[in-house]
C-alpha atoms as a PDB file:
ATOM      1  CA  UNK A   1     -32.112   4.650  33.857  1.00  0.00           C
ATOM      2  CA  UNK A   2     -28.482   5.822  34.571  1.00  0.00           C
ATOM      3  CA  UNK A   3     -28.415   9.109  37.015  1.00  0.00           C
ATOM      4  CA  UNK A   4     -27.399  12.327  36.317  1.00  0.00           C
ATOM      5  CA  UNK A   5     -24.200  13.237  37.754  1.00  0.00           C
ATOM      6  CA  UNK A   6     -23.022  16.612  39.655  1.00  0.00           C
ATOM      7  CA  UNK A   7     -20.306  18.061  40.700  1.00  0.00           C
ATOM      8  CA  UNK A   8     -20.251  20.073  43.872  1.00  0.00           C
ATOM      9  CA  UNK A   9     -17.334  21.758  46.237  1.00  0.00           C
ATOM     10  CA  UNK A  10     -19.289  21.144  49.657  1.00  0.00           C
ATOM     11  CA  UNK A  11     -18.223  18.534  52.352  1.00  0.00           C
ATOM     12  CA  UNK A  12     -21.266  15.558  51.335  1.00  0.00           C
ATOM     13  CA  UNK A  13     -21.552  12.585  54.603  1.00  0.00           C
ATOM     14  CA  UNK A  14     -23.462   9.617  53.973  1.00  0.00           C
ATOM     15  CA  UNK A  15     -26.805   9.930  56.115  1.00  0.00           C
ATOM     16  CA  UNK A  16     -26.511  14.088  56.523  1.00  0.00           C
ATOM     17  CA  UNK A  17     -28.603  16.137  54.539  1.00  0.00           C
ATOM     18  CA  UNK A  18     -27.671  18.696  52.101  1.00  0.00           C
ATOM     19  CA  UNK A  19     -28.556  22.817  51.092  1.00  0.00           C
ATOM     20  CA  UNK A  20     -27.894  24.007  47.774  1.00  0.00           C
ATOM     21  CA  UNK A  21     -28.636  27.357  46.917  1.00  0.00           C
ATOM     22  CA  UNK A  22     -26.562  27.793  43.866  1.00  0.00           C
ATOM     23  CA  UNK A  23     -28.925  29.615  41.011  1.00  0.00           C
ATOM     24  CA  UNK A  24     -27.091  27.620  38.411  1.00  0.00           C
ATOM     25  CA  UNK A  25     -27.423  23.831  39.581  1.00  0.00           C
ATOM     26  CA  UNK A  26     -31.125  25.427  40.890  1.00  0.00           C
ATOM     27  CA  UNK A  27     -31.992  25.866  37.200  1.00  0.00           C
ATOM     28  CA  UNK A  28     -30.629  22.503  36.024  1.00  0.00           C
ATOM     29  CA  UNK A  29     -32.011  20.693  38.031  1.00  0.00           C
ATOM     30  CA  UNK A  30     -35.821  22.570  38.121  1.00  0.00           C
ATOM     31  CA  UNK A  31     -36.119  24.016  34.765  1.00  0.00           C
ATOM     32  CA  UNK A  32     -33.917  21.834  32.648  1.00  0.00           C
ATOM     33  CA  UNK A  33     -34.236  18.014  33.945  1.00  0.00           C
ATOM     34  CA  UNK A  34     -37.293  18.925  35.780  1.00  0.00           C
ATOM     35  CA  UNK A  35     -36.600  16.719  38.923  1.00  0.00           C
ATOM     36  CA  UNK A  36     -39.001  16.867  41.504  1.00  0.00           C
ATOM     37  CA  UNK A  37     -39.025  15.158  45.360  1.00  0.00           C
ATOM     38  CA  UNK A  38     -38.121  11.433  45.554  1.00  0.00           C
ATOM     39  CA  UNK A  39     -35.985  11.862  42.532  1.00  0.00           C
ATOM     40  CA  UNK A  40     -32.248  11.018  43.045  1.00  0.00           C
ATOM     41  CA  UNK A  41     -28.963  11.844  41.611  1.00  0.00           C
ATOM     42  CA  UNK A  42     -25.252  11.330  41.956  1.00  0.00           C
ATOM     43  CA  UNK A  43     -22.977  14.241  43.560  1.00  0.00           C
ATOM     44  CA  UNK A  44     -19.142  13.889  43.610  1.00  0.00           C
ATOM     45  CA  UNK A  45     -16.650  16.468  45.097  1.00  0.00           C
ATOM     46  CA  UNK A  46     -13.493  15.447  44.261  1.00  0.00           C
ATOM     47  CA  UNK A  47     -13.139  13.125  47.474  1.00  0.00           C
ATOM     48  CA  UNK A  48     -12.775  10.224  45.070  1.00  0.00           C
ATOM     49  CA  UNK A  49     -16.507   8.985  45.746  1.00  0.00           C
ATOM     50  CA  UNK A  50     -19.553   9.474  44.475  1.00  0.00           C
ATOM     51  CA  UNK A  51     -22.659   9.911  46.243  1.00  0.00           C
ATOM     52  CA  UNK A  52     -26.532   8.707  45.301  1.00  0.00           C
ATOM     53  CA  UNK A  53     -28.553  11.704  46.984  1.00  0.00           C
ATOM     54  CA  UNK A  54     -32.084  11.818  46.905  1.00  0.00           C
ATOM     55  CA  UNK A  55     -34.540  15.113  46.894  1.00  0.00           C
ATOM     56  CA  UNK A  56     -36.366  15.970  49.713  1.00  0.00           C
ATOM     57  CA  UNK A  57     -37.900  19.577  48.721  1.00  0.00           C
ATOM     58  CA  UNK A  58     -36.891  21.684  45.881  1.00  0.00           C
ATOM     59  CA  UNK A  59     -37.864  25.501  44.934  1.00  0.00           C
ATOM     60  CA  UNK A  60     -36.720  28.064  43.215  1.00  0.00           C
ATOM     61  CA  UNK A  61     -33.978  29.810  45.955  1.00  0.00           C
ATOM     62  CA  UNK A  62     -32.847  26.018  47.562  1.00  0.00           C
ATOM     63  CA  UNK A  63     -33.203  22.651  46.866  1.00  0.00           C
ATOM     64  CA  UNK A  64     -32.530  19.761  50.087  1.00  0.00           C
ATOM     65  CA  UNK A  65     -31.231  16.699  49.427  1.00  0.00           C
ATOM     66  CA  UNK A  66     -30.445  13.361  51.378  1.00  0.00           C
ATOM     67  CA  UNK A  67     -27.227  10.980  50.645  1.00  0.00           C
ATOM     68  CA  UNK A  68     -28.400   7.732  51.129  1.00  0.00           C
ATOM     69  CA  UNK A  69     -24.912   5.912  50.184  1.00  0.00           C
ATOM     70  CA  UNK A  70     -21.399   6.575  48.809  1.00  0.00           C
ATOM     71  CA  UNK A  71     -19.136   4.532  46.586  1.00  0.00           C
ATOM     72  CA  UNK A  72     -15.470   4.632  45.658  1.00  0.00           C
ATOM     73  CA  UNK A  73     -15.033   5.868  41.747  1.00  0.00           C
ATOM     74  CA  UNK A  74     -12.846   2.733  39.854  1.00  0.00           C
ATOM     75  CA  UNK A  75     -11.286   5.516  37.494  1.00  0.00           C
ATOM     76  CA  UNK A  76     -10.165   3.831  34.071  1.00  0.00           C
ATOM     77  CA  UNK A  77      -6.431   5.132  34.427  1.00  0.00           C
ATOM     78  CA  UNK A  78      -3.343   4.002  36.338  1.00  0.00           C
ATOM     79  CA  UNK A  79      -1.068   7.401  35.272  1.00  0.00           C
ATOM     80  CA  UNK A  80      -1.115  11.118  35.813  1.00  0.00           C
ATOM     81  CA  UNK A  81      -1.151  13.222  32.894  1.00  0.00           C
ATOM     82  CA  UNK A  82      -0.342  16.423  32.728  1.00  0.00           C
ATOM     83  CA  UNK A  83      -1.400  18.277  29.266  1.00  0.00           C
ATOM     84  CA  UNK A  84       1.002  21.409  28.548  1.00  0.00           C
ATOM     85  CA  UNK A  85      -0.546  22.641  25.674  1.00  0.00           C
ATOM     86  CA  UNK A  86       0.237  25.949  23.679  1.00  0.00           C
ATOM     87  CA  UNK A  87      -2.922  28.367  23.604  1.00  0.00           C
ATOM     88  CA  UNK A  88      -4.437  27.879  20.218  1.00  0.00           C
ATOM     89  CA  UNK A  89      -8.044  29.494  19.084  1.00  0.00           C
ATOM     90  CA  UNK A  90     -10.774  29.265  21.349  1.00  0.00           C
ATOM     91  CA  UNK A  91     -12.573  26.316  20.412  1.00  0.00           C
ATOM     92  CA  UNK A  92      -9.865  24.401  19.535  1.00  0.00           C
ATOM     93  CA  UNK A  93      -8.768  24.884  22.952  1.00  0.00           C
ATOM     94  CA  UNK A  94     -11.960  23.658  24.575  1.00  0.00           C
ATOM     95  CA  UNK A  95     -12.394  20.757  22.410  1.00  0.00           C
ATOM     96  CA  UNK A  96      -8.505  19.146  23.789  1.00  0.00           C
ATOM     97  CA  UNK A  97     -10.101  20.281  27.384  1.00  0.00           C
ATOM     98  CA  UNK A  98     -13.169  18.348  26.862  1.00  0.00           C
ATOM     99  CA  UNK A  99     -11.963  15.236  25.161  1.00  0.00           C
ATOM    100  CA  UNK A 100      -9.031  14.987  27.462  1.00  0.00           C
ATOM    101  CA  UNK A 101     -10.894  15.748  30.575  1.00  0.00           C
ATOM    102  CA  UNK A 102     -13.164  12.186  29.216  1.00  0.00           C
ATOM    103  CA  UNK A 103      -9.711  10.781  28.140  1.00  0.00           C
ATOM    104  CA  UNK A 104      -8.560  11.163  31.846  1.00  0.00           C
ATOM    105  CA  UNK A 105      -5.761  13.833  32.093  1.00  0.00           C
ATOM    106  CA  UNK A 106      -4.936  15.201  35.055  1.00  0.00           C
ATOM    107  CA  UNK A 107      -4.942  18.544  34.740  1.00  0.00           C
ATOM    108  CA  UNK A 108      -4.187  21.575  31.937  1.00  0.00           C
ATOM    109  CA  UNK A 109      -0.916  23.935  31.880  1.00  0.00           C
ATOM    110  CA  UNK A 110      -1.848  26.595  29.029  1.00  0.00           C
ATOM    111  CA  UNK A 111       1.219  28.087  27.257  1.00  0.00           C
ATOM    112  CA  UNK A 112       1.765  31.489  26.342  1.00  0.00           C
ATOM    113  CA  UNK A 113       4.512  30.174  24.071  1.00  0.00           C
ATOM    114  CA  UNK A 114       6.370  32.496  21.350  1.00  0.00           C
ATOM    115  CA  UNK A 115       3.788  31.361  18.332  1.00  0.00           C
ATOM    116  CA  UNK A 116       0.736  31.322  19.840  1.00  0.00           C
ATOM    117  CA  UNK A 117      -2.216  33.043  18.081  1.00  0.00           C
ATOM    118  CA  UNK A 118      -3.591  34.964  20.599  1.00  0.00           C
ATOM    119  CA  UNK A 119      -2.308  35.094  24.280  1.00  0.00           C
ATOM    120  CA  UNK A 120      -5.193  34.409  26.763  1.00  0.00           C
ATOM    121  CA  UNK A 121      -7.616  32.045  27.809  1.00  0.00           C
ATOM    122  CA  UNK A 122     -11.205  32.187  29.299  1.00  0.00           C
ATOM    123  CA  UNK A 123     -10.360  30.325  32.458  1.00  0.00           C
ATOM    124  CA  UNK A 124     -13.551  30.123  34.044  1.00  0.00           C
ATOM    125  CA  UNK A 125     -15.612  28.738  31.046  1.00  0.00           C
ATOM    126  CA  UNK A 126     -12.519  26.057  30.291  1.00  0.00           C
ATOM    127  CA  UNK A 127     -13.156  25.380  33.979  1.00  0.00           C
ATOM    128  CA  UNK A 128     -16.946  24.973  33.138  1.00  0.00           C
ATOM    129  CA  UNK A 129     -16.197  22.715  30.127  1.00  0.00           C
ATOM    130  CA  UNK A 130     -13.862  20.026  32.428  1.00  0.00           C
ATOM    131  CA  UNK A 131     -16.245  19.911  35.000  1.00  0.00           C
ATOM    132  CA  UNK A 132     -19.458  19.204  32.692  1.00  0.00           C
ATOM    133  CA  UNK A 133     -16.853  16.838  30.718  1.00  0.00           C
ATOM    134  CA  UNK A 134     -16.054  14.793  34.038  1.00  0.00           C
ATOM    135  CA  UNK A 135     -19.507  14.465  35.331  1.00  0.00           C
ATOM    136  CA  UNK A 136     -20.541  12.981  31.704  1.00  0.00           C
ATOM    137  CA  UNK A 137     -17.721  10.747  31.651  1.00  0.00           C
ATOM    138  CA  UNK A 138     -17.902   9.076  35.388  1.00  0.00           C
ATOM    139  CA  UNK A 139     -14.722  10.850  36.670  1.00  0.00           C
ATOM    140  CA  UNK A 140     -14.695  11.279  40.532  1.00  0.00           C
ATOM    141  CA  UNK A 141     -12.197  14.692  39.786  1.00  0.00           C
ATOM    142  CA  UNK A 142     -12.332  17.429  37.969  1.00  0.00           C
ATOM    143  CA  UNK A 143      -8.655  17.993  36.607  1.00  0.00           C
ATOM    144  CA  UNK A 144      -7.203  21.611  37.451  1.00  0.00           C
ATOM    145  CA  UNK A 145      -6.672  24.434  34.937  1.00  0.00           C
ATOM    146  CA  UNK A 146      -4.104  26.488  35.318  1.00  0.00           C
ATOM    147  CA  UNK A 147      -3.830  29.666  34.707  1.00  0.00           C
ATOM    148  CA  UNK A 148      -1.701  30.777  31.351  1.00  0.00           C
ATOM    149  CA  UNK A 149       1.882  31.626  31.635  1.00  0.00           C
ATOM    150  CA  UNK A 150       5.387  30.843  29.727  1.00  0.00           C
ATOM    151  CA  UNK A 151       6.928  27.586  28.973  1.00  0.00           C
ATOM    152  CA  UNK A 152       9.523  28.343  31.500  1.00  0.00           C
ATOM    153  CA  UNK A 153       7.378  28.748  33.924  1.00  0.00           C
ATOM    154  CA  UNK A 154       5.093  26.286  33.473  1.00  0.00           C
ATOM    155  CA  UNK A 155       7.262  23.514  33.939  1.00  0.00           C
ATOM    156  CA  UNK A 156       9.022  24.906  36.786  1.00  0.00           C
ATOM    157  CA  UNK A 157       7.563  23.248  39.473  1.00  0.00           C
ATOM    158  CA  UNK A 158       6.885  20.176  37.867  1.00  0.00           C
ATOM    159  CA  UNK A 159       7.549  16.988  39.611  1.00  0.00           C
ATOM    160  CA  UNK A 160       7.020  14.276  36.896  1.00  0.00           C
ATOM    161  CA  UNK A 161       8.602  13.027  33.471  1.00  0.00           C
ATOM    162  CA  UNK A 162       8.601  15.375  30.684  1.00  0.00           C
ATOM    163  CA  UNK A 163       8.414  14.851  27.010  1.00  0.00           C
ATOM    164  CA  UNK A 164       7.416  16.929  24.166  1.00  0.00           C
ATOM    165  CA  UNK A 165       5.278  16.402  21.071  1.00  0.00           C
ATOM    166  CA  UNK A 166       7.969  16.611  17.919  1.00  0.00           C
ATOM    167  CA  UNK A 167       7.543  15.543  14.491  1.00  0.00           C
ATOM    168  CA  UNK A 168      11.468  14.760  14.334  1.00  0.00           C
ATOM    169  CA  UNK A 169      11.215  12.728  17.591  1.00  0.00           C
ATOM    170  CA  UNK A 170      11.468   9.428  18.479  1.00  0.00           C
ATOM    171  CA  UNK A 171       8.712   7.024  17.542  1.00  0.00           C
ATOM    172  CA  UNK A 172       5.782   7.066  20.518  1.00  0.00           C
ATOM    173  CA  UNK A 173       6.093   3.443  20.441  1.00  0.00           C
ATOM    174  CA  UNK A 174      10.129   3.235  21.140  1.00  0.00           C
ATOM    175  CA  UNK A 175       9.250   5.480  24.237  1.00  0.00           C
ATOM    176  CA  UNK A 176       9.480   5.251  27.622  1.00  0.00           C
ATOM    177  CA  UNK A 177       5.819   6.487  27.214  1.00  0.00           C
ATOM    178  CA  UNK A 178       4.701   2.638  26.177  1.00  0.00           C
ATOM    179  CA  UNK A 179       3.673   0.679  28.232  1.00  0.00           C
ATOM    180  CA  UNK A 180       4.382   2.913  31.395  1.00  0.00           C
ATOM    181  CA  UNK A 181       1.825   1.632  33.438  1.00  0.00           C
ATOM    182  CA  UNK A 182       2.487   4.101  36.344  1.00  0.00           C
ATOM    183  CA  UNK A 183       3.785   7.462  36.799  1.00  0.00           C
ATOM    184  CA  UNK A 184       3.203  10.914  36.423  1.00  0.00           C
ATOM    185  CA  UNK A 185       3.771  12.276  33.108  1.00  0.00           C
ATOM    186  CA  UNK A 186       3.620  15.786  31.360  1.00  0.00           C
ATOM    187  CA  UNK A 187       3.024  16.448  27.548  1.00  0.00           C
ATOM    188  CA  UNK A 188       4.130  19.554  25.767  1.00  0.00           C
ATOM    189  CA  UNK A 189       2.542  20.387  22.596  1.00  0.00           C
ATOM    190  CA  UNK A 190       3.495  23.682  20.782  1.00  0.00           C
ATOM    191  CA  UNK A 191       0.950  26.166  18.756  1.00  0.00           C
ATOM    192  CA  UNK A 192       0.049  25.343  15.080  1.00  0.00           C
ATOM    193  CA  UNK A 193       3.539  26.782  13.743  1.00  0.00           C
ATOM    194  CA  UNK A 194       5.227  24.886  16.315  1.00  0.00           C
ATOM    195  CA  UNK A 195       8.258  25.459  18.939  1.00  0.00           C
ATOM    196  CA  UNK A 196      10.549  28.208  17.988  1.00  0.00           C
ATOM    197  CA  UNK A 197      14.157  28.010  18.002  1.00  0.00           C
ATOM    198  CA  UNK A 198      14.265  29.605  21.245  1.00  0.00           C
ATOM    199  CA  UNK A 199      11.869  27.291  22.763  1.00  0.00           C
ATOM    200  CA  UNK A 200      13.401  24.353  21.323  1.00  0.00           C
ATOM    201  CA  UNK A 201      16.481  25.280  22.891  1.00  0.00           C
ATOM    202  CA  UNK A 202      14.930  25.446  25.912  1.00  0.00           C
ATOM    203  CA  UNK A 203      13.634  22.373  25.859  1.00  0.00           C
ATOM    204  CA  UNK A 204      16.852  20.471  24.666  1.00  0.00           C
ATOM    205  CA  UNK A 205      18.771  22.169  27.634  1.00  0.00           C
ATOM    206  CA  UNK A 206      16.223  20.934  29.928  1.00  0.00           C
ATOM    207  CA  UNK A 207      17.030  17.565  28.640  1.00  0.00           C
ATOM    208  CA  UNK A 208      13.202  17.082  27.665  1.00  0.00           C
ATOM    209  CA  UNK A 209      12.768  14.562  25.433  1.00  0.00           C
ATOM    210  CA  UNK A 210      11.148  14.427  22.091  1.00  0.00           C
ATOM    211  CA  UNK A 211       8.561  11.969  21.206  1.00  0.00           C
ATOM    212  CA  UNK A 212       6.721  11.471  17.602  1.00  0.00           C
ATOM    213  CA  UNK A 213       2.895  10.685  17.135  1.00  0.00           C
ATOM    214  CA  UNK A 214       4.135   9.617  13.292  1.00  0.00           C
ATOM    215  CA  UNK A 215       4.604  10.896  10.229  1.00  0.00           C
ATOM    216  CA  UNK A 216       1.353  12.695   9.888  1.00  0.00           C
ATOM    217  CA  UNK A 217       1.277  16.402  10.596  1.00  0.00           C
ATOM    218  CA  UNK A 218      -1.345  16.784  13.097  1.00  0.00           C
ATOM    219  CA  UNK A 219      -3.407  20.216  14.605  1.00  0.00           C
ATOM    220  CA  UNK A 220      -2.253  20.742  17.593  1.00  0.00           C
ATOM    221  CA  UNK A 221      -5.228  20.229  19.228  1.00  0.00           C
ATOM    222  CA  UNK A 222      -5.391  16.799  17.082  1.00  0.00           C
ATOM    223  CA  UNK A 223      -1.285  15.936  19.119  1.00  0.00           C
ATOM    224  CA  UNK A 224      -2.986  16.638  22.492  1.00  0.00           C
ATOM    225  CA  UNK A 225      -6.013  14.002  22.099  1.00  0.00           C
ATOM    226  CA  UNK A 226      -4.067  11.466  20.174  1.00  0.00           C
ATOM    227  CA  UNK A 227      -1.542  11.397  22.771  1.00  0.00           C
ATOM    228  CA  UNK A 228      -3.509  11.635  25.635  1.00  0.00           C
ATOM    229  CA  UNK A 229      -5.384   8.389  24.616  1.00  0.00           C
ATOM    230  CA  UNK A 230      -2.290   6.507  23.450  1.00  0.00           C
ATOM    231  CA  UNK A 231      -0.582   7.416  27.264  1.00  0.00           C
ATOM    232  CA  UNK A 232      -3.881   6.382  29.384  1.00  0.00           C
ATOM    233  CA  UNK A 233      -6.290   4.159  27.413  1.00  0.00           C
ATOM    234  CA  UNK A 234      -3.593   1.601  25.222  1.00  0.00           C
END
């Protein structure tokens, strides 16, 4: 039977023991899966390995465990994507965050762009839904979420190749996106109306190119899963 998978932000060593006394992963693992001593499970922490740890005594303030071995996570991608998405409605939202996270993306910039329909974002459950999303999926990371702010801004520090999702761009497959085996690589994808003028501006004097998904007009949050699977999976 395959093992549950957690992750945790504490230092695990191969042959060390280790305290949790987190309520939450207390109750999971208790309550929910109702694990008992002997029972064993896989921790990662972002280290790029996972770890096989095995109860030794669990109660309701702290549970012990033991790692009995480590192994090096084979993640299914060779690139870095970076998802700069406009914020669209809640759910929406989550489900790119979710499917991407499995997908393999890197990490989340959310967009307070001119046309967005509302103009926050619930940071700490989006950071629940990646992390619950990357233990499912056999990720050693969790990708980051940033915190919303302008187009501007969220690109200014960026280090990678930028293109933008544009249903007047040129085809995905005539890209420099195919077959790119390497790299790191950021997406924008506007709100449901799309760019405005100003922001397209923007983006032309930036010299960020524009890259179509086809002649289909897709949700937004429809752009940001199509893309991310055509960029890391094909």
């Amino acid at each position: 039977m395959r093992l549950h998978r957690f992750y945790i932000k504490q230092n695990i060593e191969v042959g060390k023991e280790i305290r949790i006394d987190d309520p939450e992963f207390i109750n999971q693992w208790v309550r929910v899966f109702r694990l008992k001593a002997l029972d064993e499970v896989i921790l990662f922490n972002d280290t790029g390995y996972e770890f096989i740890a095995r109860f030794s005594f669990l109660s309701k303030k702290e549970v012990i465990m033991d790692i009995l071995s480590s192994e090096k996570v084979v993640e299914g991608v060779s690139k870095e994507l970076y998802i700069f998405q406009s914020i669209i409605k809640k759910d929406n939202f989550e489900l790119i965050a979710q499917k991407c996270t499995e997908i393999g993306v890197s990490a989340f910039h959310p967009i307070i762009s001119e046309r967005s329909e509302k103009k926050d974002l619930n940071i700490e459950r989006i950071n629940k839904i990646v992390t619950e999303a990357s233990e499912q999926s056999g990720r050693g990371s969790v990708p980051e979420v940033f915190s919303p702010t302008s187009l501007e801004d969220s690109i200014k520090d960026f280090s990678g190749e930028l293109f933008t999702l544009d249903f007047d761009g040129e085809k995905f497959l005539d890209s420099r996106l195919h077959g790119n085996d390497k790299g790191k690589i950021g997406i924008l994808i506007g709100p449901e109306g799309g760019w405005s003028d100003k922001e397209r501006e923007f983006l032309k004097e930036k010299g960020i190119k524009s890259v179509s998904l086809g002649k289909q007009v897709l949700r937004a949050e429809t752009a940001s899963i199509v893309a991310s699977a055509l960029i890391l999976i094909s």
